[in-house]
Protein backbone atom coordinates (compact mmCIF):
# COMPACT_ATOMS: atom_id res chain seq x y z
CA UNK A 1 167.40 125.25 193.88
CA UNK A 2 163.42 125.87 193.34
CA UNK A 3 164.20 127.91 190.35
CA UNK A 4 166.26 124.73 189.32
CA UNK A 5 163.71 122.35 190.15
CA UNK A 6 160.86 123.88 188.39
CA UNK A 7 163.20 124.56 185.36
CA UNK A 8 163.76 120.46 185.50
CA UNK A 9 160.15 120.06 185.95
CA UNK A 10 159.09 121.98 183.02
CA UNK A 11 161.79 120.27 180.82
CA UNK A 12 160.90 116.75 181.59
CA UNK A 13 157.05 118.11 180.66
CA UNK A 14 158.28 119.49 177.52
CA UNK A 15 160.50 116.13 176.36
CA UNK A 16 157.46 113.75 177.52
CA UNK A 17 154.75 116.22 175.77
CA UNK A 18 156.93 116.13 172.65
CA UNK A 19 157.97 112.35 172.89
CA UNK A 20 154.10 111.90 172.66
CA UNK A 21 153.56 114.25 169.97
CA UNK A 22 156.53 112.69 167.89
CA UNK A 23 154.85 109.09 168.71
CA UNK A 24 151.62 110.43 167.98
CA UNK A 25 152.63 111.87 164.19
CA UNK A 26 154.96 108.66 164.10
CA UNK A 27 151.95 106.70 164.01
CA UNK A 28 149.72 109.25 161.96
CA UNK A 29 152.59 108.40 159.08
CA UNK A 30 152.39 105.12 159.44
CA UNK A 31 148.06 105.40 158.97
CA UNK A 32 148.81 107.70 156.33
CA UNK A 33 151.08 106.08 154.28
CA UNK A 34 148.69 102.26 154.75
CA UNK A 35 145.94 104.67 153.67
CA UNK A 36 147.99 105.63 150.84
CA UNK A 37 148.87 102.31 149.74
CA UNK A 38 145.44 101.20 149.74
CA UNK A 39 144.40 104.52 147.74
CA UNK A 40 147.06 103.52 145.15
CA UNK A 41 145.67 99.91 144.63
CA UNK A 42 142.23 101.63 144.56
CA UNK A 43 143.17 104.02 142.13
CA UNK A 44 145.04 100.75 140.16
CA UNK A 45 141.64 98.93 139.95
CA UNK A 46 139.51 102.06 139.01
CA UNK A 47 141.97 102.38 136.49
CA UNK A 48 141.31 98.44 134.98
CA UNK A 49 137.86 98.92 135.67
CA UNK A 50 137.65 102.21 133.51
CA UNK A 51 139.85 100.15 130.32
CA UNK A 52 137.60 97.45 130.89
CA UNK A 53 133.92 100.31 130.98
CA UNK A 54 136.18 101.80 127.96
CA UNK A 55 135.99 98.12 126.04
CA UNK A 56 132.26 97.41 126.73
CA UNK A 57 131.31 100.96 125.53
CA UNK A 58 133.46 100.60 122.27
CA UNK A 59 131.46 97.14 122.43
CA UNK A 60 128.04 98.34 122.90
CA UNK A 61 128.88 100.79 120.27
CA UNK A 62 129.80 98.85 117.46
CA UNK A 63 126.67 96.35 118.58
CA UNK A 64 124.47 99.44 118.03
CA UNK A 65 126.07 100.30 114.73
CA UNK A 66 125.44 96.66 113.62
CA UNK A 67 121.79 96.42 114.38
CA UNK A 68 121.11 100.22 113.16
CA UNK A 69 122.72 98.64 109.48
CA UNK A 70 120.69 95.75 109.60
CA UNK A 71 117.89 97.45 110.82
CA UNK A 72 118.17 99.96 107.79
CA UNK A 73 118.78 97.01 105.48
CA UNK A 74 115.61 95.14 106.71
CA UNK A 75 113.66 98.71 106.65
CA UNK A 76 114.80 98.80 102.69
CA UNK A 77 113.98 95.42 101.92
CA UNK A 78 110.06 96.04 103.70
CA UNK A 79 110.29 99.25 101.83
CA UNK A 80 111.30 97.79 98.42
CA UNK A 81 108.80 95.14 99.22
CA UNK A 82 105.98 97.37 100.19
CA UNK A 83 106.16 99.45 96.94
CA UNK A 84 106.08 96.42 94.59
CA UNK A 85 103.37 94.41 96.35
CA UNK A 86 101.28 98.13 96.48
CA UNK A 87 102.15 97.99 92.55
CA UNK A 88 101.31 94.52 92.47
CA UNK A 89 97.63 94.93 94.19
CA UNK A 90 96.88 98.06 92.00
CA UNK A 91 97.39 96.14 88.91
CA UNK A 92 95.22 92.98 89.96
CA UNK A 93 92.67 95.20 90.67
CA UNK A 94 92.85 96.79 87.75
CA UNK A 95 92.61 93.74 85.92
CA UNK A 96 89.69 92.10 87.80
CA UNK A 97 87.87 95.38 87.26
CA UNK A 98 88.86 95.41 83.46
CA UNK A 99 87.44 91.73 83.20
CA UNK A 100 84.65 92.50 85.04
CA UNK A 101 83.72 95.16 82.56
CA UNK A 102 84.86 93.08 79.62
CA UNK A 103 82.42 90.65 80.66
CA UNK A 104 79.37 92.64 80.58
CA UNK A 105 79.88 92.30 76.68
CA UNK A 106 81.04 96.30 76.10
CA UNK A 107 84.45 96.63 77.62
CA UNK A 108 86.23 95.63 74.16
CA UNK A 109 84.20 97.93 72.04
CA UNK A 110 86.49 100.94 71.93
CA UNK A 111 90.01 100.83 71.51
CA UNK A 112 90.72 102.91 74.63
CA UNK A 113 88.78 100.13 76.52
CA UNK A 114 90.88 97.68 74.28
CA UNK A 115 94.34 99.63 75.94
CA UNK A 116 93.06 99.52 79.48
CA UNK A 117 92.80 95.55 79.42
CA UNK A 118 96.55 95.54 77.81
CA UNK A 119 98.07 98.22 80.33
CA UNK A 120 97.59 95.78 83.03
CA UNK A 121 99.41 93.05 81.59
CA UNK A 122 102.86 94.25 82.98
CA UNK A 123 101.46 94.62 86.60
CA UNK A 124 100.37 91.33 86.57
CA UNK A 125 103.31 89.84 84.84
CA UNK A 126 105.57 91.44 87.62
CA UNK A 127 102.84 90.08 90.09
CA UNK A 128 103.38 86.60 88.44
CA UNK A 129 106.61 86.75 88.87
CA UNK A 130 106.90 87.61 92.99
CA UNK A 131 107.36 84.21 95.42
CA UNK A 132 104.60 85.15 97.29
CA UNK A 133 102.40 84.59 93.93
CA UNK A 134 104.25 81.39 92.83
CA UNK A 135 104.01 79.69 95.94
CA UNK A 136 100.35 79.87 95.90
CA UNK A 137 99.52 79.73 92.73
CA UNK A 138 99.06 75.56 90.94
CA UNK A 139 100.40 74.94 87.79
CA UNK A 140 97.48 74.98 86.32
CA UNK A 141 96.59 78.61 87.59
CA UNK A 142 99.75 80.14 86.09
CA UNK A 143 99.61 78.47 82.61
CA UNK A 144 96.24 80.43 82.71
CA UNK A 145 97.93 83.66 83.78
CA UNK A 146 100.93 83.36 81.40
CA UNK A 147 98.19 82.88 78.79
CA UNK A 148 96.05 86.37 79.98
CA UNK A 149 99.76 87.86 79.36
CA UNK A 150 100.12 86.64 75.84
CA UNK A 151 96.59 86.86 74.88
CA UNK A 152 94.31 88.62 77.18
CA UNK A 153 91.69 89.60 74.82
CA UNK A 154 91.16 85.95 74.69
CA UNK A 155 89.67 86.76 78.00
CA UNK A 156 87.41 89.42 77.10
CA UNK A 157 84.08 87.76 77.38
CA UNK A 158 83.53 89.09 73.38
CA UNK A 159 85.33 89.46 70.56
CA UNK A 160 86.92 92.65 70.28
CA UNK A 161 86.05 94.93 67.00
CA UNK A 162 88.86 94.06 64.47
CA UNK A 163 89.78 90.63 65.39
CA UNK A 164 89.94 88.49 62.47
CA UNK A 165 89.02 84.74 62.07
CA UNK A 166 91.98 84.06 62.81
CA UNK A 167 92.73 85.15 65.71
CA UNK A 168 89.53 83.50 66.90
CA UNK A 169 90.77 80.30 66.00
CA UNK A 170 93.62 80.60 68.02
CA UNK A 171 91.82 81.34 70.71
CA UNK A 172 91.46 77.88 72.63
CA UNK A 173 88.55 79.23 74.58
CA UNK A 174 86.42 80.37 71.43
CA UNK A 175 85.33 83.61 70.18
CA UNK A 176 83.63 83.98 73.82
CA UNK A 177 85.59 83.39 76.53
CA UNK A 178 84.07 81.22 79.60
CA UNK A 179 87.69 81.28 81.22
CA UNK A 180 87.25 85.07 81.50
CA UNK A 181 85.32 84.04 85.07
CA UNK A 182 88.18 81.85 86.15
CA UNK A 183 91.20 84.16 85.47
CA UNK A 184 88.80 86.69 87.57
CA UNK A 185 89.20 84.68 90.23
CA UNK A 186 92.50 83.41 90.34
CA UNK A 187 93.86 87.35 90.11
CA UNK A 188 90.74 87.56 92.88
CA UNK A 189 93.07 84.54 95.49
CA UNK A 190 96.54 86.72 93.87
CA UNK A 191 95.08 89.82 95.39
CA UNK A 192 93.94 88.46 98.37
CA UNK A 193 97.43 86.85 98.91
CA UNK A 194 99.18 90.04 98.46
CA UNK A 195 96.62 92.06 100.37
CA UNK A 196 97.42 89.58 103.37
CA UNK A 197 101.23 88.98 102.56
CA UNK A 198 101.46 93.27 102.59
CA UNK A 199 99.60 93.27 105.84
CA UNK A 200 101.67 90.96 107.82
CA UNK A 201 104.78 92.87 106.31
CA UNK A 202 103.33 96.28 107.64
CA UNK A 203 102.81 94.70 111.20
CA UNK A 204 106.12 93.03 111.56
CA UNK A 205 107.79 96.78 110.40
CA UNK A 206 105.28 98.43 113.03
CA UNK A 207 106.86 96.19 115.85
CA UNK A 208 110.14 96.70 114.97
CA UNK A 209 109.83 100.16 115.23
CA UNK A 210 108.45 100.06 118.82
């Protein structure tokens, strides 16, 4: 009967130890598989919020690749715009230094001084012909520069060797020319104007590039 009784004992032990353990893992499952469901949702919305990452990258990207184009497209219009108004300022200066000399009453005496006044006269027509020069230049000013184009030993300051009598008398301004001073200085306000328009240009480039 002890041996019986212990035996009993230990069995009612064992059934209420594993009872408990099978309640215990019952309710683990249950934990695990709530945990699960939540990791499943969580793994749903990571999964929408890495699309929806995906879509503002692809976004971001193609914003990028639009500003780079128009930032190279506004880098070759200041570029294109640079080199002419440099071309622009290098002929004016040209020209107010070939006036300059032409007005000392020498410059026209030799025809390679004769060629140096002429070789100007496509700078300054392509000068003429930039906004930036039209909008500050009067009416007045650019029937005198469109006259320097067609004639500009007209603007010499002294008849040239070899002009005849008749090309003097088509000279409005005479066989000396006292306009010589004022196409000095409105190439003088052109160069100033592109000097100034180039400058801003340069500083606007520098701060994009910052």
């Amino acid at each position: 009967q002890q041996s019986y009784d212990k035996y009993a004992c230990w069995c009612e032990e064992t059934l209420a130890r594993k009872a408990k353990d099978i309640s215990d893992e019952t309710a683990l499952i249950e934990e695990l598989q709530i945990l699960i469901l939540k990791l499943n949702a969580g793994v749903a919305t990571h999964d929408a919020e890495v699309k929806q990452l995906e879509k503002e990258i692809a976004k971001n990207l193609a914003e990028q690749n639009e500003a780079r184009s128009i930032r190279d497209g506004a880098f070759a219009e200041y570029d294109t715009k640079k080199t002419e108004s440099e071309q622009c300022i290098g002929a004016l200066e040209a020209a107010t230094k070939a006036l300059t000399g032409a007005g000392a009453g020498k410059f026209l005496q030799t025809s390679y001084n004769q060629a140096q006044l002429y070789s100007v006269v496509a700078g300054i027509r392509m000068a003429l012909e930039q906004p930036v020069a039209s909008q500050k230049l009067s009416s007045s000013d650019v029937e005198v520069v469109r006259h320097f184009l067609e004639h500009p030993g007209d603007f010499a300051g002294q008849r040239a060797a070899g002009v005849s009598a008749a090309q003097t008398a088509n000279n409005p301004f005479g066989d000396y020319a006292p306009q010589s001073t004022q196409i000095q200085g409105i190439l003088k306000g052109m160069y100033d104007t592109f000097a100034s328009d180039l400058e801003k240009a340069n500083a606007k480039e520098a701060d994009s590039q910052k």
